[in-house]
Protein backbone atom coordinates (compact mmCIF):
# COMPACT_ATOMS: atom_id res chain seq x y z
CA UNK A 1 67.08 117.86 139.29
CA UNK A 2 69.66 117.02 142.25
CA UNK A 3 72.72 116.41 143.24
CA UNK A 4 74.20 113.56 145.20
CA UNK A 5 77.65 112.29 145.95
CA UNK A 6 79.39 109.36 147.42
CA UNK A 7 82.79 108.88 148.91
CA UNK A 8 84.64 106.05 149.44
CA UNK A 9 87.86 106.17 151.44
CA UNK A 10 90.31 104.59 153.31
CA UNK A 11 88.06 105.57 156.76
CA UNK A 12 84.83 104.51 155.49
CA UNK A 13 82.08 106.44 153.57
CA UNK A 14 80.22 109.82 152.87
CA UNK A 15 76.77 110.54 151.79
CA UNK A 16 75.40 113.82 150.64
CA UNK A 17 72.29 114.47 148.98
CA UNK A 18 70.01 117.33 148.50
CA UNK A 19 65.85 117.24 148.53
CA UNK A 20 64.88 119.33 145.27
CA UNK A 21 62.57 117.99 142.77
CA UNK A 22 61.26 120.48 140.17
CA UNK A 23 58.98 119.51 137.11
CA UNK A 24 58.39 123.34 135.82
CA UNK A 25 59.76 126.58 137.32
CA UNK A 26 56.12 126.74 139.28
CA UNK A 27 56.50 122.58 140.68
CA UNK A 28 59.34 122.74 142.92
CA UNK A 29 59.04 119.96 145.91
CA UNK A 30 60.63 118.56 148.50
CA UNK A 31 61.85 114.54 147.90
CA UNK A 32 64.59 112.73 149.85
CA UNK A 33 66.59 110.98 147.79
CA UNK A 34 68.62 108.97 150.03
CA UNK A 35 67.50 106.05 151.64
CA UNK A 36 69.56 103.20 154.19
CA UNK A 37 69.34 99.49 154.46
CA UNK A 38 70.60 98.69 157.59
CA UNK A 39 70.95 95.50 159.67
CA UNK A 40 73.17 96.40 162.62
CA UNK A 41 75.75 94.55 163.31
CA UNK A 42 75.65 93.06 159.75
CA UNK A 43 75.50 95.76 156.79
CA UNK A 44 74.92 98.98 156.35
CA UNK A 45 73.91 100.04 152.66
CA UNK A 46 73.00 102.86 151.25
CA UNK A 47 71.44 104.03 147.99
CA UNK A 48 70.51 107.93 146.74
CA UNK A 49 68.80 108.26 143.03
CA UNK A 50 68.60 111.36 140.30
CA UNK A 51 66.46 111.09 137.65
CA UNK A 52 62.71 111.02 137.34
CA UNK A 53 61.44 110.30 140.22
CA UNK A 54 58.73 107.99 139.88
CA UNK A 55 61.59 105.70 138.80
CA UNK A 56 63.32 105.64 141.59
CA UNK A 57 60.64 105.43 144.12
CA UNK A 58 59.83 102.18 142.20
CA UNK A 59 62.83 100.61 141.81
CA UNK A 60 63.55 101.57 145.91
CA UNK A 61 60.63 99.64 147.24
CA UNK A 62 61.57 97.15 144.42
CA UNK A 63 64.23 96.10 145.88
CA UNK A 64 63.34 96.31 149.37
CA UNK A 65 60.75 94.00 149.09
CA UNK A 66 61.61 91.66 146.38
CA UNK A 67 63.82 88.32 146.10
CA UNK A 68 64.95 86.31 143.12
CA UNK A 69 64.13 83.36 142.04
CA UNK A 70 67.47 81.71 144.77
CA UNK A 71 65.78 83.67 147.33
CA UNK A 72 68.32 86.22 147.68
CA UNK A 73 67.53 89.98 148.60
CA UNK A 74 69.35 92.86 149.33
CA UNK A 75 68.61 91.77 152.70
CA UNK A 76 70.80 88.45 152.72
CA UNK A 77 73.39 89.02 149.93
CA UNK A 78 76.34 88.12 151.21
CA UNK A 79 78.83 90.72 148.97
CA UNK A 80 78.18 94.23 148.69
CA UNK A 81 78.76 93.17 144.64
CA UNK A 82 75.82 90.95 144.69
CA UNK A 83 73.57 93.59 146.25
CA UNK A 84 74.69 95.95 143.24
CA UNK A 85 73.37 93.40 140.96
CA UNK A 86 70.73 92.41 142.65
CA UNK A 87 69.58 96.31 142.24
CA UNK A 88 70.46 97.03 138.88
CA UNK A 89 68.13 93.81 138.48
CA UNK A 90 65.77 95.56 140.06
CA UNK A 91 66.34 98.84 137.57
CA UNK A 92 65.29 96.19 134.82
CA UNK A 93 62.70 95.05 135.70
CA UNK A 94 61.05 98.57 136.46
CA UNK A 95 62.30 99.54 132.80
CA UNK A 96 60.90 96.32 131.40
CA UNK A 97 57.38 97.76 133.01
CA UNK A 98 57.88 101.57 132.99
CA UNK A 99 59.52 102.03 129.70
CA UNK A 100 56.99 101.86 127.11
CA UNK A 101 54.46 103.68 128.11
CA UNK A 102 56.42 106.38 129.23
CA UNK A 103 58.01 106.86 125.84
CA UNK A 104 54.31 107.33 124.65
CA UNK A 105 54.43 109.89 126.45
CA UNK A 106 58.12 111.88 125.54
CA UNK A 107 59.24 110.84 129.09
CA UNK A 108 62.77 109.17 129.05
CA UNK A 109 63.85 106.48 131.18
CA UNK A 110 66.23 107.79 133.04
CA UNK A 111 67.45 107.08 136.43
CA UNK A 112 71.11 107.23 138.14
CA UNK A 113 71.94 105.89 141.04
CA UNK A 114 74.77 105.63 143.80
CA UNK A 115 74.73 102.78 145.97
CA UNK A 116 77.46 102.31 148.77
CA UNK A 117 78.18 100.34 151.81
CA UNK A 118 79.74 97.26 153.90
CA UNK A 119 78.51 94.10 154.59
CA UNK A 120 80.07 91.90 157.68
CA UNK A 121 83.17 90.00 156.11
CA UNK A 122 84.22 92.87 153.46
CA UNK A 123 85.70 96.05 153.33
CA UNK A 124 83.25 99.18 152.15
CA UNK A 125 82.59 99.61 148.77
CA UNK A 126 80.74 101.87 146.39
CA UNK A 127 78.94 101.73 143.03
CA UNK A 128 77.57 103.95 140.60
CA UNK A 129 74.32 102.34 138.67
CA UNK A 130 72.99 103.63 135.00
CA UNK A 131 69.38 103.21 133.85
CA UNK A 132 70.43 100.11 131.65
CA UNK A 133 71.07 98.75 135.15
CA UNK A 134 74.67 97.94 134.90
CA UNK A 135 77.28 99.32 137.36
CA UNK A 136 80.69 100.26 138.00
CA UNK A 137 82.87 100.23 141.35
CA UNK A 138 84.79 102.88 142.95
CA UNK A 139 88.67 102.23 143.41
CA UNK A 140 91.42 104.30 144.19
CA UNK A 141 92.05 105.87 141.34
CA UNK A 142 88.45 107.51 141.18
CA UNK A 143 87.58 107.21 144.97
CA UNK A 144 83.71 109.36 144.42
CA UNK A 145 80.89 109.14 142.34
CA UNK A 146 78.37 112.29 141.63
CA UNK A 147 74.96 112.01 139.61
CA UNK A 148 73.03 114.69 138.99
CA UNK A 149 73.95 118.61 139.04
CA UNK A 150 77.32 117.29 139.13
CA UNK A 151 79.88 119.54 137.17
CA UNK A 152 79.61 122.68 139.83
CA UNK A 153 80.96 120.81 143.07
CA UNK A 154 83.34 118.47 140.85
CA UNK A 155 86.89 121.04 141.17
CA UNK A 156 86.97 121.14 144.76
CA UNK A 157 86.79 117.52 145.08
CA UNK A 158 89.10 116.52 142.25
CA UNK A 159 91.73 118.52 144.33
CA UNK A 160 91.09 117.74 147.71
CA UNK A 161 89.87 114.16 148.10
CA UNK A 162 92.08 111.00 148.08
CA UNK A 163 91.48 107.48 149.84
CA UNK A 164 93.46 109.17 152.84
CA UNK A 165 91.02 112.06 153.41
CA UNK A 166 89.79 111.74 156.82
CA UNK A 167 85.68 110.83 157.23
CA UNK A 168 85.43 114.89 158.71
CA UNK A 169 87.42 116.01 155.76
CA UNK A 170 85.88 114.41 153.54
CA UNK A 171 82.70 115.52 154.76
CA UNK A 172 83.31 119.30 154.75
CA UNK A 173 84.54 118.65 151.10
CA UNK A 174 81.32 117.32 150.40
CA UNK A 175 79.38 120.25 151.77
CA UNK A 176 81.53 122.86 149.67
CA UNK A 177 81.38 120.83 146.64
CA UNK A 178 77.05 120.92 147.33
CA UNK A 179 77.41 124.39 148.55
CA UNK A 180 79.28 125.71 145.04
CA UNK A 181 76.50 123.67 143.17
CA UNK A 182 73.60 125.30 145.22
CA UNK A 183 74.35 128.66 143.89
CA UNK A 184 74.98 127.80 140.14
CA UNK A 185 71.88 125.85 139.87
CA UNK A 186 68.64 126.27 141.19
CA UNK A 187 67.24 123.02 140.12
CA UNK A 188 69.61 121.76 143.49
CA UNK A 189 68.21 122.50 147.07
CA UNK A 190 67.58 122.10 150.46
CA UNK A 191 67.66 120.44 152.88
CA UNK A 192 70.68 118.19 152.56
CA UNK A 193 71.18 114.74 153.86
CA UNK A 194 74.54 113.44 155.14
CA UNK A 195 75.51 110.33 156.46
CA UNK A 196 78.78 109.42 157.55
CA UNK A 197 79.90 105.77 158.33
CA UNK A 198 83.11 104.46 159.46
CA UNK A 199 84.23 101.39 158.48
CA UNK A 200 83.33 98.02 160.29
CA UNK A 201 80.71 99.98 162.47
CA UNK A 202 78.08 97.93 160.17
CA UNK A 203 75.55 100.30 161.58
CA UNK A 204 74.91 104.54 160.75
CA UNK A 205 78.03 106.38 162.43
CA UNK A 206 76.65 109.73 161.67
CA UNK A 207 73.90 111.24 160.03
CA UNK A 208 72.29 114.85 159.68
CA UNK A 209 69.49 116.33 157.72
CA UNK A 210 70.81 120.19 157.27
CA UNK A 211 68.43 122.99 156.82
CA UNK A 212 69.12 126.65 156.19
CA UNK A 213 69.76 127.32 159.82
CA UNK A 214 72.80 124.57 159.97
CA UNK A 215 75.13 126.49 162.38
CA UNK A 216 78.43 124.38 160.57
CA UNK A 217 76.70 124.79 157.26
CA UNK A 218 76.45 128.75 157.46
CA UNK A 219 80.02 128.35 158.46
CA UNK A 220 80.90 126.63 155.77
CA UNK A 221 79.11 128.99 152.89
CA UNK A 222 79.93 132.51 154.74
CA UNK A 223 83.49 131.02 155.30
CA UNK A 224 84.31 129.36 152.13
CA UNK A 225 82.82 132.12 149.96
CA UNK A 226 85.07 134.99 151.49
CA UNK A 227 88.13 132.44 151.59
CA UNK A 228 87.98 132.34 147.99
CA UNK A 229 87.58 135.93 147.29
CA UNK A 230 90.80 136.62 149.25
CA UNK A 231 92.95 133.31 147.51
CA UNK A 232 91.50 135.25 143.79
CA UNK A 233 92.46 138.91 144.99
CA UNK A 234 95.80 137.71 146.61
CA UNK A 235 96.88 136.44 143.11
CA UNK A 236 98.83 138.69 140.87
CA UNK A 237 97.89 140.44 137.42
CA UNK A 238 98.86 138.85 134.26
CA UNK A 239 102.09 140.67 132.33
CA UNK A 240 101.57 141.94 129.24
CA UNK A 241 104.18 142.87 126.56
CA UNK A 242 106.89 141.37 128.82
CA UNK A 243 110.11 141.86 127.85
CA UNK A 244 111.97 138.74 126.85
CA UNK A 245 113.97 138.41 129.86
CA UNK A 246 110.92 138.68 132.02
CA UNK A 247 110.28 135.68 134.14
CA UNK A 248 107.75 136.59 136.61
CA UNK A 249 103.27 136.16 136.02
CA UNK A 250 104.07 136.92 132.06
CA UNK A 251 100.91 135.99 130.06
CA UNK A 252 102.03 137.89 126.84
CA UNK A 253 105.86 138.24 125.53
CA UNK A 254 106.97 141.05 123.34
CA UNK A 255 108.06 138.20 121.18
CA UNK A 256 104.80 135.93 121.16
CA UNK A 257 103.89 136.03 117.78
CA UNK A 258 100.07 135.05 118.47
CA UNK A 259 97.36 136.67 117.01
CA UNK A 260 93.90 136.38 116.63
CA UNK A 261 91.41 134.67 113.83
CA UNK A 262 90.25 137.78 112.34
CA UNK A 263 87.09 136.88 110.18
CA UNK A 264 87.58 139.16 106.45
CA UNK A 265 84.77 141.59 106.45
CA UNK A 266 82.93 141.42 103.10
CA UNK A 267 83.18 143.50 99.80
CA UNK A 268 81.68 147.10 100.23
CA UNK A 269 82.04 147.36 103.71
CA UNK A 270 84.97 149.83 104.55
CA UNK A 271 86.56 150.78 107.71
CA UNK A 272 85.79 154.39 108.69
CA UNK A 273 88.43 156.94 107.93
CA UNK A 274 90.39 158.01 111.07
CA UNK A 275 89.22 160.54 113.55
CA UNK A 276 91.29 163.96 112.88
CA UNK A 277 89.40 166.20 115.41
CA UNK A 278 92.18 167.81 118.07
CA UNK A 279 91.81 166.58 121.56
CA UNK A 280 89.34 168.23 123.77
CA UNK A 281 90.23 167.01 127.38
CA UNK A 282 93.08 166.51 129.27
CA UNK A 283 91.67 163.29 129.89
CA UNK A 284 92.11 162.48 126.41
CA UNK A 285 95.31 163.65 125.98
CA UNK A 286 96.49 161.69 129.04
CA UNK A 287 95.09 158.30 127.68
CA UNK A 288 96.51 158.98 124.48
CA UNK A 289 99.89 159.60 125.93
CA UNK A 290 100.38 163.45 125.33
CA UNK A 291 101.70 165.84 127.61
């Protein structure tokens, strides 16, 4: 499996991806799976894949090498809307191929895909591709797209990230969100790629490929992880049994009338008779309330 995410804000763009592939808990490799089109000073594009990876290597060097039938590419489109198209074209045609024989053998066809950039005359822009190879763009009112592992790191960026995040925020965001996926799932590893771009630079602004001894990463995992124990023990106890004019961290009134669903135990099977024996600690007799 993997996990990928791509941000598009008011800045420019973010890129994270991790390198796990695993077919078996014995067949764990190493894959990238994000890859740049890049014709300085005229786009800068960007696609990362999840899914089965013989899929995606295909429809990658698919549509790196191919043109349609107007002789448009990836290379030359002139929207960052007709390069989407142009790839989920490109997700077709390797279905059209791949599909059938695949399903002979149990294997699904499944690929997702996040494809993102800015091409000289528009602002940046960012897609999500399914394996039917249609699409959908980000806007503001759902500024990222995740595929993969993708439910761990989701929280932090729901509540953090908006179209104003800085490229630096937005970046650190993306490295907790990966970092809170990395240890619920070990299908999701490293190394991590991450590739920043601010807008109208048409070329890579910044790009790293962390590894376990990433000074800023360590940073972030040792830091993060402690920052959140402190936030959870700084919060206060739920209030049980409150009385009714109690206003402060009640969970449970006196006069909540909730109660559980208690399941009716069936015929012949009778509660055991209540203990009689005396006390034999003070322990016990604390706990039960006598003095």
């Amino acid at each position: 499996m993997t996990y990928c995410v791509g941000m598009r804000l008011d800045a420019g763009l973010v890129f994270l991806s991790d390198s796990r592939t695993n077919a078996g808990v014995d067949q764990v490799g190493t894959f990238r799976k994000m890859s740049v089109f890049e014709i300085p000073g005229d786009r800068m594009m960007v696609l990362m894949t999840a899914g089965n990876l013989s899929i995606s290597q295909s429809i990658r060097q698919l549509i790196a090498e191919q043109q349609n039938a107007d002789g448009h590419s990836i290379w030359n489109a002139t929207s960052m809307h007709e390069a989407a198209r142009l790839l989920g074209d490109a997700v077709r045609q390797v279905h059209e191929r791949e599909a059938k024989a695949l399903a002979e053998f149990g294997i699904e066809f499944n690929v997702s895909i996040i494809f993102g950039g800015q091409i000289k005359g528009e602002r940046c822009r960012l897609f999500q591709i399914y394996s039917a190879g249609n699409f959908i763009e980000s806007h503001d009112e759902n500024t990222y797209f995740q595929i993969g592992e993708a439910k761990y790191g989701k929280p932090i960026i729901d509540r953090v990230v908006t179209p104003a995040t800085s490229l630096d925020d937005a970046a650190k965001c993306a490295l907790i969100s990966m970092d809170s996926t990395l240890r619920s799932n070990v299908s999701v590893g490293l190394p991590l790629d991450l590739l920043v771009y601010e807008s109208d630079r048409l070329a890579v602004t910044h790009f790293v490929t962390i590894d376990e001894r990433n000074q800023y990463f360590q940073m972030i995992r040792n830091t993060w992880g402690h920052q959140l124990k402190r936030v959870f023990e700084g919060l206060d106890n739920p209030v049980w049994n409150a009385a009714p004019e109690a206003t402060a961290n009640v969970l449970h009134s006196t006069q909540t009338g909730s109660k559980p669903v208690r399941v009716t135990p069936p015929a012949g099977v009778a509660a055991p008779a209540a203990s009689t024996a005396p006390l034999q600690t003070l322990t016990q007799q604390f706990h039960d309330g006598q003095q």
